[in-house]
C-alpha atoms as a PDB file:
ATOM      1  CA  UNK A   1     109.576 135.365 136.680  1.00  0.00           C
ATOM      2  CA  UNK A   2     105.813 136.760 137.201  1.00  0.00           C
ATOM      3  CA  UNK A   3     104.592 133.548 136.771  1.00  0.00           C
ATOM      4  CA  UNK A   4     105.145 129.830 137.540  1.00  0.00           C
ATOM      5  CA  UNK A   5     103.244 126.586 136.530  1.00  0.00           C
ATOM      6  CA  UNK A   6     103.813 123.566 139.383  1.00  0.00           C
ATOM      7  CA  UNK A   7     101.547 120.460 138.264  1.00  0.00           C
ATOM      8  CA  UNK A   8      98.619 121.723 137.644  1.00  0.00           C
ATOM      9  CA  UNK A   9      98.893 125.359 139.088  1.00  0.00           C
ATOM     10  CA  UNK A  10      99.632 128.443 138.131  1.00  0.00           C
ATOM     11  CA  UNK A  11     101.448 131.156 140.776  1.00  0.00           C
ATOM     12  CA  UNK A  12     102.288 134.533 140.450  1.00  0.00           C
ATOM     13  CA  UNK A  13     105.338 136.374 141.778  1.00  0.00           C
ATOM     14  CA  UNK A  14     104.524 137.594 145.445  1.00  0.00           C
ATOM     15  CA  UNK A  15     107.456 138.430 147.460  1.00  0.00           C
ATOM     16  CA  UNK A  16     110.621 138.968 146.396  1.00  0.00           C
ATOM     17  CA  UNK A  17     113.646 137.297 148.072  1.00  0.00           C
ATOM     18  CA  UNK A  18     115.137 141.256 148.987  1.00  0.00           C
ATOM     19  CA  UNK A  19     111.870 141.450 151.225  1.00  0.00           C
ATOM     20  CA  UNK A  20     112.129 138.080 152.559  1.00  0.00           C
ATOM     21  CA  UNK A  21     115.902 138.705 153.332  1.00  0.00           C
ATOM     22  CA  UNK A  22     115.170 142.055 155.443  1.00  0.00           C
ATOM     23  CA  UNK A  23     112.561 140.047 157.407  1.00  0.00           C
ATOM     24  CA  UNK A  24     115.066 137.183 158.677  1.00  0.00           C
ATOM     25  CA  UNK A  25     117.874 140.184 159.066  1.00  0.00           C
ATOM     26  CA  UNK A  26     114.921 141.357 161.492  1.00  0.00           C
ATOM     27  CA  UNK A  27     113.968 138.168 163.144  1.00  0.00           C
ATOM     28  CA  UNK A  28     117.669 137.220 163.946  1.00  0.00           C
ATOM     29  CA  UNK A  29     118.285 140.406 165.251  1.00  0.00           C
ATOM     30  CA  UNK A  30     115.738 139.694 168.096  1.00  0.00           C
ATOM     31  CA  UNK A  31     116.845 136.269 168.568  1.00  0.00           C
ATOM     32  CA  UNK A  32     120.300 137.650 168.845  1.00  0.00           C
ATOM     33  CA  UNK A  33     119.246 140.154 171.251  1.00  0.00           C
ATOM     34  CA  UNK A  34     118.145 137.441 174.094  1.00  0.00           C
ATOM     35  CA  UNK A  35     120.859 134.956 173.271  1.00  0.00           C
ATOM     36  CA  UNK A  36     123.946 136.850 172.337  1.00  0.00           C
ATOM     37  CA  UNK A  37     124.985 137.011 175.991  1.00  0.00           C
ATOM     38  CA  UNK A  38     122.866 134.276 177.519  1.00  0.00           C
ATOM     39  CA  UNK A  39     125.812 131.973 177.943  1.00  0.00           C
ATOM     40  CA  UNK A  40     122.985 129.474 176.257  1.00  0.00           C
ATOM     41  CA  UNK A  41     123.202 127.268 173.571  1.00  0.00           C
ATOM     42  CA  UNK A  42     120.037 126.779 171.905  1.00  0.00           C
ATOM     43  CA  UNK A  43     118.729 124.081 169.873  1.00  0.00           C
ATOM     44  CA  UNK A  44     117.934 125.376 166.597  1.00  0.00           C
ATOM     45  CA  UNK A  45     115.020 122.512 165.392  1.00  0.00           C
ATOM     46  CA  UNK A  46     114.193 122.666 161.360  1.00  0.00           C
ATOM     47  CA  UNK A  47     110.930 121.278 160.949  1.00  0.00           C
ATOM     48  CA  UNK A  48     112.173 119.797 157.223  1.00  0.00           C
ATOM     49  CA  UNK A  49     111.338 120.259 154.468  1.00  0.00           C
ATOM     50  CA  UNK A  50     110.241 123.607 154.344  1.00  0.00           C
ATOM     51  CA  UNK A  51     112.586 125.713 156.627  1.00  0.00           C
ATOM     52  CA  UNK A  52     115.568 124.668 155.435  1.00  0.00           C
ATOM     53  CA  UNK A  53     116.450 127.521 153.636  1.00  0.00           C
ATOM     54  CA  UNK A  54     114.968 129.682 156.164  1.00  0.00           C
ATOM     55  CA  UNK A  55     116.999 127.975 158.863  1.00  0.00           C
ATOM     56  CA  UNK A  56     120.106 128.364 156.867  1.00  0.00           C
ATOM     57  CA  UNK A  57     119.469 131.883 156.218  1.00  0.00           C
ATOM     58  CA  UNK A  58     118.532 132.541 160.055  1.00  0.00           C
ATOM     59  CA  UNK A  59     121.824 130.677 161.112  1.00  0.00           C
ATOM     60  CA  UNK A  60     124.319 132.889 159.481  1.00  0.00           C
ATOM     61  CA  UNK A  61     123.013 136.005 160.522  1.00  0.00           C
ATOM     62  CA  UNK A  62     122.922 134.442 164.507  1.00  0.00           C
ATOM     63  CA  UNK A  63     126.060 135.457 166.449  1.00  0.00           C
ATOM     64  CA  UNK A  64     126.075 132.614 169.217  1.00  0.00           C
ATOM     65  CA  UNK A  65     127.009 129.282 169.065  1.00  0.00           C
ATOM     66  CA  UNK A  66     124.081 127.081 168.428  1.00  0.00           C
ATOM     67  CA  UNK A  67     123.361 123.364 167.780  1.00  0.00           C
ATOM     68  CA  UNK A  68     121.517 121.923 164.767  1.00  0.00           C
ATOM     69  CA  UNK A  69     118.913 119.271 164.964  1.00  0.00           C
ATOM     70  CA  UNK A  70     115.429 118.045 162.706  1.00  0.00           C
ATOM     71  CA  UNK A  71     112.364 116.982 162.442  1.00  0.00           C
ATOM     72  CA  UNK A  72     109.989 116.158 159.773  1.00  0.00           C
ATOM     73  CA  UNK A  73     105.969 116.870 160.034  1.00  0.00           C
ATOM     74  CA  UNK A  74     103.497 116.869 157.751  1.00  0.00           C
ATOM     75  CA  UNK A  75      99.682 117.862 157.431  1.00  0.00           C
ATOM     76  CA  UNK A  76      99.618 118.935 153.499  1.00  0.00           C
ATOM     77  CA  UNK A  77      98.663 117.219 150.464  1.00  0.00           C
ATOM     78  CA  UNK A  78      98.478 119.065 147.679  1.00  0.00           C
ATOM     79  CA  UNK A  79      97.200 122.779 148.742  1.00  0.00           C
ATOM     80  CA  UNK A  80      95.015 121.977 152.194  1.00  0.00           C
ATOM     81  CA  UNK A  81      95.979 120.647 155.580  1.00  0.00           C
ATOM     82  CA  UNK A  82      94.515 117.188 156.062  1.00  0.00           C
ATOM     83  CA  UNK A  83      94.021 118.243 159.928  1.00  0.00           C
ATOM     84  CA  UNK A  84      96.473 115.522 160.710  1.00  0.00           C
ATOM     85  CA  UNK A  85      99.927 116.089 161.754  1.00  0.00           C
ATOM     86  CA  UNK A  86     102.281 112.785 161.081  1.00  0.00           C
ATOM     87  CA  UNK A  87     105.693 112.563 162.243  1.00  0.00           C
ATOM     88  CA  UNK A  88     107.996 111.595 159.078  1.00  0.00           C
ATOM     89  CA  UNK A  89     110.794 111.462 160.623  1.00  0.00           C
ATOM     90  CA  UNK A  90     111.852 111.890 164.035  1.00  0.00           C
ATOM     91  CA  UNK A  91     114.265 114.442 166.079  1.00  0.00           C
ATOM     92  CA  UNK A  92     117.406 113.679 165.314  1.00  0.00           C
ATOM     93  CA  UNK A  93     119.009 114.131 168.639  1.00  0.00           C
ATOM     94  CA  UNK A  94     117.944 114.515 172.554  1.00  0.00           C
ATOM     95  CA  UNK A  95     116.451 117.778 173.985  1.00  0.00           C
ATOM     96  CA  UNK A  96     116.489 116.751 177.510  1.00  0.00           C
ATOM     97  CA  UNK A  97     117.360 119.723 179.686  1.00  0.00           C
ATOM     98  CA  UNK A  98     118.203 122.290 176.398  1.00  0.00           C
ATOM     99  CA  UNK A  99     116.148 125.483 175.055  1.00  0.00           C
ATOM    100  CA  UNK A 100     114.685 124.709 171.774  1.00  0.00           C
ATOM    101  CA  UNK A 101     114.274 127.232 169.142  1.00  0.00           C
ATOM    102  CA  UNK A 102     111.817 125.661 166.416  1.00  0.00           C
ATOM    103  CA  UNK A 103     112.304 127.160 163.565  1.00  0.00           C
ATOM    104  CA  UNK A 104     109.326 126.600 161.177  1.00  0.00           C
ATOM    105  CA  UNK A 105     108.549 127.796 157.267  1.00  0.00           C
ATOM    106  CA  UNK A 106     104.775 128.768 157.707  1.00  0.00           C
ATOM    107  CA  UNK A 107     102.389 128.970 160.641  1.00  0.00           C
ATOM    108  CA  UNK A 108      98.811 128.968 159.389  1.00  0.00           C
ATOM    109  CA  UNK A 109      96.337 126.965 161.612  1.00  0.00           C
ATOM    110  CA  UNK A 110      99.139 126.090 164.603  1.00  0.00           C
ATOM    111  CA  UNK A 111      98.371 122.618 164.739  1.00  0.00           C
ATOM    112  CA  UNK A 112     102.264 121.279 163.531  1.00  0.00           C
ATOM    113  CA  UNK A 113     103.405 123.457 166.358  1.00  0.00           C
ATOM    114  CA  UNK A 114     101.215 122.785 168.782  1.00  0.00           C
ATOM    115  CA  UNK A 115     101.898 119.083 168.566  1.00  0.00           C
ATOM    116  CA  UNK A 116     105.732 119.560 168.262  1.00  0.00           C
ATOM    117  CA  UNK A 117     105.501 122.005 171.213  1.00  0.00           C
ATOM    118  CA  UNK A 118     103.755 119.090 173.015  1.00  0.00           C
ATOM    119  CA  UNK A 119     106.863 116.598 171.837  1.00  0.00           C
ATOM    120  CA  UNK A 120     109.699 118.194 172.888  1.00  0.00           C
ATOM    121  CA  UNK A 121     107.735 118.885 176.058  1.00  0.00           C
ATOM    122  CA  UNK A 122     107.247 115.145 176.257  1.00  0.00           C
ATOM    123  CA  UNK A 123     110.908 114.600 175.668  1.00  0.00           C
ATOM    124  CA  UNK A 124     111.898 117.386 178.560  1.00  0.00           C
ATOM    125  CA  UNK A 125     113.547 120.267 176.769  1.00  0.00           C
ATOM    126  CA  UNK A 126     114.041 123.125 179.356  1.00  0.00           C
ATOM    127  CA  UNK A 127     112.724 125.733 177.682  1.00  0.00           C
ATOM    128  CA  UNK A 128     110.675 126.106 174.186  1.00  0.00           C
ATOM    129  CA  UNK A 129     110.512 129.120 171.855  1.00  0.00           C
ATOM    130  CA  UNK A 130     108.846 128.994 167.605  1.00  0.00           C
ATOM    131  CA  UNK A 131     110.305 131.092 165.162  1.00  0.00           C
ATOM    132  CA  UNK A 132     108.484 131.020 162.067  1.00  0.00           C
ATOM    133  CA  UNK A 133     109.562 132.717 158.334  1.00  0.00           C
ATOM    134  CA  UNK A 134     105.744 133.339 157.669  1.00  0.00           C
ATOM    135  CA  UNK A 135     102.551 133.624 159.527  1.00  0.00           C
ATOM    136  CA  UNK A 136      99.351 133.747 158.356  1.00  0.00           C
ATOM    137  CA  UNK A 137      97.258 135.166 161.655  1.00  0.00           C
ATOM    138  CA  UNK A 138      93.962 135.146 160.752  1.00  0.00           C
ATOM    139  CA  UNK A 139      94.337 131.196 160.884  1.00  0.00           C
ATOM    140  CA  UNK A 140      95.906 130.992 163.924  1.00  0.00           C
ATOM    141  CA  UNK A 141      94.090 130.117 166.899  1.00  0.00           C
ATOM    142  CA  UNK A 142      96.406 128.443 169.264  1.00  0.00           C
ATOM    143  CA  UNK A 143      97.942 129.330 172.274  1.00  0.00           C
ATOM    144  CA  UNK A 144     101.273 128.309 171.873  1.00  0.00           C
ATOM    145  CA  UNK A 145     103.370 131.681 171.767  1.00  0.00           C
ATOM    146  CA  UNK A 146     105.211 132.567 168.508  1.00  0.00           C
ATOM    147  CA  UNK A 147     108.630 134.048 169.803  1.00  0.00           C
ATOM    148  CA  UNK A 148     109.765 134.973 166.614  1.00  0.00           C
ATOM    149  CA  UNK A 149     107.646 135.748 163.552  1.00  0.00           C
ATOM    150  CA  UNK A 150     109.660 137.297 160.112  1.00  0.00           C
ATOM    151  CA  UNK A 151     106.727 138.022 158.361  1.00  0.00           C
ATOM    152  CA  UNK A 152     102.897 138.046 158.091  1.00  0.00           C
ATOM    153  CA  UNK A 153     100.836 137.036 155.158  1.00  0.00           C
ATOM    154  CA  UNK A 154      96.952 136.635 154.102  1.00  0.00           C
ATOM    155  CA  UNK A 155      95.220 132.960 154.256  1.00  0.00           C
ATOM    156  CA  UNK A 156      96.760 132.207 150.623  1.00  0.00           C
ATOM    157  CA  UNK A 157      98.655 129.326 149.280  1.00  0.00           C
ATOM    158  CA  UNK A 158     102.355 130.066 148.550  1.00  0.00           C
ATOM    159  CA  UNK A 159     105.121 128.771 147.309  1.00  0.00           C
ATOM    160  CA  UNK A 160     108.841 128.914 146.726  1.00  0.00           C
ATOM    161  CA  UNK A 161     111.819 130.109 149.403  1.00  0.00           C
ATOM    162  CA  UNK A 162     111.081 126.232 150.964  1.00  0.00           C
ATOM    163  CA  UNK A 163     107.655 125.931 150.626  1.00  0.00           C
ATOM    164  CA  UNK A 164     106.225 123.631 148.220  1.00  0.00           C
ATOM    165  CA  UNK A 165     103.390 122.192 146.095  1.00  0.00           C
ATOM    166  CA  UNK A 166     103.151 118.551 146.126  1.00  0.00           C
ATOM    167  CA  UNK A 167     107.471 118.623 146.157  1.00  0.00           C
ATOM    168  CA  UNK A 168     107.715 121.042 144.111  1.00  0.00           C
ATOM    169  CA  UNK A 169     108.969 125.044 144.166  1.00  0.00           C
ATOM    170  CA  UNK A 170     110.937 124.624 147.160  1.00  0.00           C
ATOM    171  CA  UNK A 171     113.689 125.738 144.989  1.00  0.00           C
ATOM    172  CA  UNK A 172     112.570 129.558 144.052  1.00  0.00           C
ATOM    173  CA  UNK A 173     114.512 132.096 145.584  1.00  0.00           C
ATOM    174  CA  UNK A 174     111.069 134.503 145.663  1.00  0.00           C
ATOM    175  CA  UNK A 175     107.866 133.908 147.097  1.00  0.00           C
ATOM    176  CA  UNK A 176     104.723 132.638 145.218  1.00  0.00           C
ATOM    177  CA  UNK A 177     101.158 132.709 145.393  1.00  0.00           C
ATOM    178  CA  UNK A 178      98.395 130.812 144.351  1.00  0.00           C
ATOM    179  CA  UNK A 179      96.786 132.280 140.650  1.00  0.00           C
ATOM    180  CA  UNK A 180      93.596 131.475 140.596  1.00  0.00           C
ATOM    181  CA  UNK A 181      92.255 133.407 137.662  1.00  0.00           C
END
């Protein structure tokens, strides 16, 4: 499809899922490559709802045992980040003592990781590291490291592969962007 209609909004085909797939192929390659014979067993942490397909995509292609937990931030409504990051939901197990992979959709201004970096700090993980599907640098000013990052995209609105518009267009295997002719 070149073109989608989600409320209000129209998007236009961006990245196709064969791109997308090559990228997390990439990503867990690296992760592989300083776990595979760590004798670790990291905490993979989905920040829900976005990443779950991302972290179900990165978790097949990992060959180490790893354990699954979540969490669920938010900052968006509709397409802008209210500056506020909210805990939805909780983590959904303890981190005391354990790496913690955070595995996140979309990094754009760094706040949502920032303050999750700061709560599983809080809650005394050992050691934590943020791979991300998407990154858009040219918002991101913190200084939290990014470990892990599949891909890099411009300061647009996207949807699709996860990522969503007011609930919707999570579902689209492809990646979407913001028409605004």
């Amino acid at each position: 499809m070149q073109k989608i209609k989600l409320h209000d909004k129209v998007f236009r085909y961006f990245i196709p899922n064969e791109r997308l797939e090559e990228a997390i192929d990439r990503v867990a390659a690296k992760i592989n490559d300083d776990y595979r014979d760590s004798g670790t067993v990291p905490i993979l942490l989905c920040v829900l709802n976005g990443s779950i397909l991302f972290t179900a995509e990165l978790m097949k292609r990992l060959e180490f045992d790893v354990d699954l937990m979540s969490i669920k931030l938010s900052s968006y409504v509709g397409t802008s980040s209210t500056g506020d990051v909210r805990t939805e939901m909780g983590l959904t197990g303890d981190v005391t003592g354990k790496e913690v992979i955070i595995v996140e959709d979309i990094v754009d201004t760094g706040r949502t990781i920032e303050n999750l970096v700061n709560i599983l700090q809080a809650r005394r993980a050992s050691k934590v590291k943020v791979c991300t599907m998407l990154l858009k640098p040219e918002m991101y000013k913190k200084d939290v490291k990014l470990d892990y990052v599949a891909m890099e995209i411009p300061d647009d609105f996207i949807v699709g592969f996860g990522l969503d518009y007011d609930g919707l267009g999570r579902n689209y295997k492809d990646i979407y962007i913001l028409d605004n002719e």
